[in-house]
Each structure stands twice: as structure tokens, then as C-alpha cells.
Protein backbone atom coordinates (compact mmCIF):
# COMPACT_ATOMS: atom_id res chain seq x y z
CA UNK A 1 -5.04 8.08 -79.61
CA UNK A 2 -2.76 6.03 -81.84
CA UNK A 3 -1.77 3.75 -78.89
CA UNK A 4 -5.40 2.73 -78.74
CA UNK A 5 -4.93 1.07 -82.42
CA UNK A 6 -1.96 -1.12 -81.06
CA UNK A 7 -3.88 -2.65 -78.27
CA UNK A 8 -5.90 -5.49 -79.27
CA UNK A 9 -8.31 -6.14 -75.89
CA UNK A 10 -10.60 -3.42 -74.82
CA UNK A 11 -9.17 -4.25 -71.11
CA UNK A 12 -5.82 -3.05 -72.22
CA UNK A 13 -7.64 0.02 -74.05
CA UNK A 14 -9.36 0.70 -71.23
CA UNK A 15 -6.42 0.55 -68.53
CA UNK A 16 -3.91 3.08 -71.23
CA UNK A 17 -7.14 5.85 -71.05
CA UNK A 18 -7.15 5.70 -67.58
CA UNK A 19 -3.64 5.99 -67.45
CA UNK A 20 -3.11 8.83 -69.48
CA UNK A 21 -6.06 10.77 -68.45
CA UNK A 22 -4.97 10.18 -65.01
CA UNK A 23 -1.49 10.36 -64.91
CA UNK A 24 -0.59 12.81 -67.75
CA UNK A 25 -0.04 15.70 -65.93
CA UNK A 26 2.02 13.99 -63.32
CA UNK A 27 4.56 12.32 -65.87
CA UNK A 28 4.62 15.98 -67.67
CA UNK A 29 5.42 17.15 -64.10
CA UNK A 30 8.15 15.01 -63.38
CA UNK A 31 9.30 15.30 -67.42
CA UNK A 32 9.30 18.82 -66.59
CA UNK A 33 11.26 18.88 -63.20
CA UNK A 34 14.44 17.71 -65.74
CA UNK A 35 13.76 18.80 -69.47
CA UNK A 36 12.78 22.78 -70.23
CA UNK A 37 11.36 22.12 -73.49
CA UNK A 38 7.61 21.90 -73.64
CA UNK A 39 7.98 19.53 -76.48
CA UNK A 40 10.69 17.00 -75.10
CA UNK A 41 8.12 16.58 -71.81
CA UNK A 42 5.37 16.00 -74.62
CA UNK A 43 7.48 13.46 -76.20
CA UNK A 44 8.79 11.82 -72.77
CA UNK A 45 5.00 11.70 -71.33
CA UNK A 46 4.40 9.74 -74.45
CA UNK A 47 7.47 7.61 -74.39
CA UNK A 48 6.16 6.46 -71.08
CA UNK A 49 3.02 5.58 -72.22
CA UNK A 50 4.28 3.31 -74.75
CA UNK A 51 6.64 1.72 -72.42
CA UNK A 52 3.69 1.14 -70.25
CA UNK A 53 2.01 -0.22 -73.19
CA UNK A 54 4.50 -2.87 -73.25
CA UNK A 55 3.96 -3.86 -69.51
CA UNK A 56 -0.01 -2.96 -69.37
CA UNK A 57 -1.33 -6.92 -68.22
CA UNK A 58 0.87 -7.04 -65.51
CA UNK A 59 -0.55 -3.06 -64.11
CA UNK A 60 -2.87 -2.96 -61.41
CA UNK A 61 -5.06 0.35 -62.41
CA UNK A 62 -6.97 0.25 -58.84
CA UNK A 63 -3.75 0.71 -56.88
CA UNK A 64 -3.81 4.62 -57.28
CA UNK A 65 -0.82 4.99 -55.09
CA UNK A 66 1.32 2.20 -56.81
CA UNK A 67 0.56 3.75 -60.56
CA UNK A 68 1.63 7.32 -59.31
CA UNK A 69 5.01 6.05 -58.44
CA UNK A 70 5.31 4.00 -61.14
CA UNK A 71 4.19 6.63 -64.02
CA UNK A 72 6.55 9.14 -61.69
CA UNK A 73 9.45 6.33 -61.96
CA UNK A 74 9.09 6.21 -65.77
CA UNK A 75 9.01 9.57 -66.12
CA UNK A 76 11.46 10.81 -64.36
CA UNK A 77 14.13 8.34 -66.01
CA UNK A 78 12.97 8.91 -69.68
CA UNK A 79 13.78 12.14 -69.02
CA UNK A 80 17.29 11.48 -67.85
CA UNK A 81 17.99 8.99 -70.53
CA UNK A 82 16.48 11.92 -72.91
CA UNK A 83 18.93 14.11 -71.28
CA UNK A 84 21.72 11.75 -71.74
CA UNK A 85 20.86 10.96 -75.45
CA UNK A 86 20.95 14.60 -76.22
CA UNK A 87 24.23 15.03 -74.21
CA UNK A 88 25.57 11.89 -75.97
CA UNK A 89 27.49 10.88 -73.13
CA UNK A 90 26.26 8.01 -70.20
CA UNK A 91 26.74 9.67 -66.53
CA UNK A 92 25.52 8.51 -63.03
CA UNK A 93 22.58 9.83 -62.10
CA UNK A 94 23.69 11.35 -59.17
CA UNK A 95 25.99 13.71 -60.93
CA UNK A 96 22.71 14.58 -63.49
CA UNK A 97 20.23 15.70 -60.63
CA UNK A 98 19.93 15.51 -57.35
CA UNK A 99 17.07 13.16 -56.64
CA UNK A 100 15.16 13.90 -53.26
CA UNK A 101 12.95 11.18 -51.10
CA UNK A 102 10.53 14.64 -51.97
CA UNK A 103 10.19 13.26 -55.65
CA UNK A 104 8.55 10.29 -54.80
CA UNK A 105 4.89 10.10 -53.45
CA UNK A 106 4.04 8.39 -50.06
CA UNK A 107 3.71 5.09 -49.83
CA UNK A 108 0.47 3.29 -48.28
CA UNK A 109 -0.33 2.99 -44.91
CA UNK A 110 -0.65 -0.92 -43.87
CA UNK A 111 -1.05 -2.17 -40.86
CA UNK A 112 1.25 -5.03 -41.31
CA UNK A 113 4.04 -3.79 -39.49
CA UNK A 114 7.16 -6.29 -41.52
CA UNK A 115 5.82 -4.77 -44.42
CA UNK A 116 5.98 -1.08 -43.40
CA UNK A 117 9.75 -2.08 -42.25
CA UNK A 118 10.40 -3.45 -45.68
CA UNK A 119 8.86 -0.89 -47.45
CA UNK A 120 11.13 1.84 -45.03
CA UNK A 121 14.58 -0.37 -45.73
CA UNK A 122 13.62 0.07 -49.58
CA UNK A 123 13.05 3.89 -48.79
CA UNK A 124 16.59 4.15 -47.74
CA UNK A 125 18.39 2.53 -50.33
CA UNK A 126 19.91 4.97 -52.62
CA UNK A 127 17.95 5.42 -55.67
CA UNK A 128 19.88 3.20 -58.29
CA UNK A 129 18.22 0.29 -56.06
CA UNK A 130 15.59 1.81 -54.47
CA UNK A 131 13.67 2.01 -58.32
CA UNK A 132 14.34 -1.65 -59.07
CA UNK A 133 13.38 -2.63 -55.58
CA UNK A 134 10.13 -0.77 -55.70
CA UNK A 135 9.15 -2.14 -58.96
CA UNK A 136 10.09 -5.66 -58.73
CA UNK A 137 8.85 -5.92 -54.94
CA UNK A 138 6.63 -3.70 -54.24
CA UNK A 139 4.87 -3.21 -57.75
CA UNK A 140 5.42 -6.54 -58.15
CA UNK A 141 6.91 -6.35 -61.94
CA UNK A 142 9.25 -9.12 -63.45
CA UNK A 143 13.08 -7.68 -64.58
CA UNK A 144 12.24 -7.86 -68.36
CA UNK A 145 9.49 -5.15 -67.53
CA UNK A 146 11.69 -2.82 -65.24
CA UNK A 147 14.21 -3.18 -67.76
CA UNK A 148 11.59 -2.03 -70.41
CA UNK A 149 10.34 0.80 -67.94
CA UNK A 150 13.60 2.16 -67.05
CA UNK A 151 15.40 1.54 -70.46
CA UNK A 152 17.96 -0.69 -68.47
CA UNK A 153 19.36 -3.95 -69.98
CA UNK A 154 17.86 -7.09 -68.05
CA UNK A 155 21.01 -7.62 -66.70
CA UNK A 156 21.94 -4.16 -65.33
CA UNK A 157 18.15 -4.85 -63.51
CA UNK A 158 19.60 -8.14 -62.22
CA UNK A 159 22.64 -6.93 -60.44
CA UNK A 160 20.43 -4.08 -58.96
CA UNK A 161 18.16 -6.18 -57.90
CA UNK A 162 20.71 -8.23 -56.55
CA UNK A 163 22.96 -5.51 -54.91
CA UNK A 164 19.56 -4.05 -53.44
CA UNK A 165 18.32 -7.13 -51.66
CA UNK A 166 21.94 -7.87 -50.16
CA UNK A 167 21.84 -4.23 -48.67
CA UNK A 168 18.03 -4.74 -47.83
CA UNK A 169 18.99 -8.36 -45.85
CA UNK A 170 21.06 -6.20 -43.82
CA UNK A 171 19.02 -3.21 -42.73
CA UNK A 172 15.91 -6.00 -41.99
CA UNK A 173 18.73 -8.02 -40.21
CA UNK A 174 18.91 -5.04 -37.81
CA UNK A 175 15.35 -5.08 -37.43
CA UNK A 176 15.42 -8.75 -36.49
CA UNK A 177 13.23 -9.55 -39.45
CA UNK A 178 14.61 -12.32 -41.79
CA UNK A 179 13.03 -12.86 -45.41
């Protein structure tokens, strides 16, 4: 693997093997789910390596459930943007696919019920800040690194961010649960 070269610490070498022998198939499922050609998923799956390249320190390789969703995440909108790149043109992404809660995988089971409410409120967000809000909260990744992952601009990540949390406030506000 050529990646392998542009790692420097075996820890980082170690964590991109586990992540493409883990995860390849489900990236190349997702990839596949929007792209027909065998060889744009090939090129997506590996798109989304690299960008996970960029943001491999921060990724927590023993949260199985957490680097599903995220490889899934990545995947699914390097595929769009591939889409869109091809297609020249920038639309929503709700006019591009329809994008089911089916998609994602399930989220843990914790027994920390403000948590499982949080995690529920994020759920039902629509999925232009339900991405950002997953990443940044519940993967816990800065807004340089979802920008990376999601081929945003840092900005675009900020106002989603931002948008998300005002629309989260209010759906915990009806659960009597303040942040």
C-alpha cells in the first residue's frame, strides 16, 4: 500500500491497515449505493482512505461502531461530491439521493440516559447537520477535520455546526435537558 509510505509512525501504519482491511468493503458498499462504476467506488474507497489519512491521530480504532459510521459518512459523500464533479454542477443533497436513517448503522447502547437523548435529537436532525453533529460531537473531531472528511470548507462546517446545535438546544429543551 502506497499510503503506508506517507505515514511516518508505525501507530498510524498500523491504525490505516486496520482501517482498510476492516472497513473496505463497507465504504465500497456505500460508494456503490451512489456510483455504478466498479472503478469510481475503487477510486472513492481510496479517496476516503486518504482523507482519513489526514485525520488518523485524532481516530479511535477500538470504537468499532464509531469508525463504521464514520468510514460510511466519508463514503457516502465522496461519492456525491464524485457525482457532482462529474455532473459539474453543485446541487443539495436532497435532490441527489434520498438519504434514509437505514444508511446509517446503530448507534451504541449507553446507559446514560442524557446521552441516549442527545444522541436521538442528533438522529433527527436532517442530514446536512446530522453529519457535522455526529462527527464533531459524537466522534469527537475538530471542524478542520470534518471539513477535510466531508470536502466542506471550514466555514460551511461552522454554520452547520452552528445551525445544528441551535435546532439541537431546542429538541433537548423539550426534553428538559439543558447543555
Amino acid at each position: 500500500m502506497i499510503l503506508l509510505s506517507l505515514t511516518a509512525e508505525p501507530s498510524q501504519q498500523e491504525k490505516i491497515v486496520h482501517i482498510y482491511q476492516n472497513y473496505y468493503c463497507c465504504m465500497a458498499h456505500t460508494a456503490g449505493k451512489y456510483l455504478r462504476n466498479k472503478a469510481d467506488i475503487e477510486d472513492t474507497v481510496h479517496d476516503c482512505i486518504v482523507k482519513l489519512l489526514s485525520v488518523i491521530d485524532s481516530l479511535d480504532t477500538s470504537d468499532e461502531v464509531k469508525l463504521r459510521h464514520l468510514c460510511g459518512v466519508v463514503a457516502r459523500n465522496t461519492a456525491i461530491n464524485r457525482i457532482k464533479e462529474k455532473r459539474n454542477e453543485v446541487l443539495p443533497l436532497e435532490e441527489v439521493f434520498d438519504i434514509s436513517s437505514e444508511d446509517t448503522p446503530e448507534t451504541l447502547t449507553m446507559s446514560n440516559e442524557t446521552v441516549n437523548i442527545l444522541k436521538r435529537a442528533i438522529e433527527a436532525l436532517g442530514d446536512t447537520y446530522k453529519d457535522v453533529c455526529r462527527l464533531k460531537y459524537i466522534n469527537g473531531l475538530k471542524e478542520r477535520q470534518i471539513a477535510a472528511l466531508l470536502d466542506l470548507s471550514e466555514k460551511t462546517v461552522n454554520q452547520r455546526i452552528f445551525r445544528g446545535k441551535k435546532i439541537l438546544r431546542k429538541a433537548l429543551e423539550k426534553e428538559s435537558i439543558n447543555e
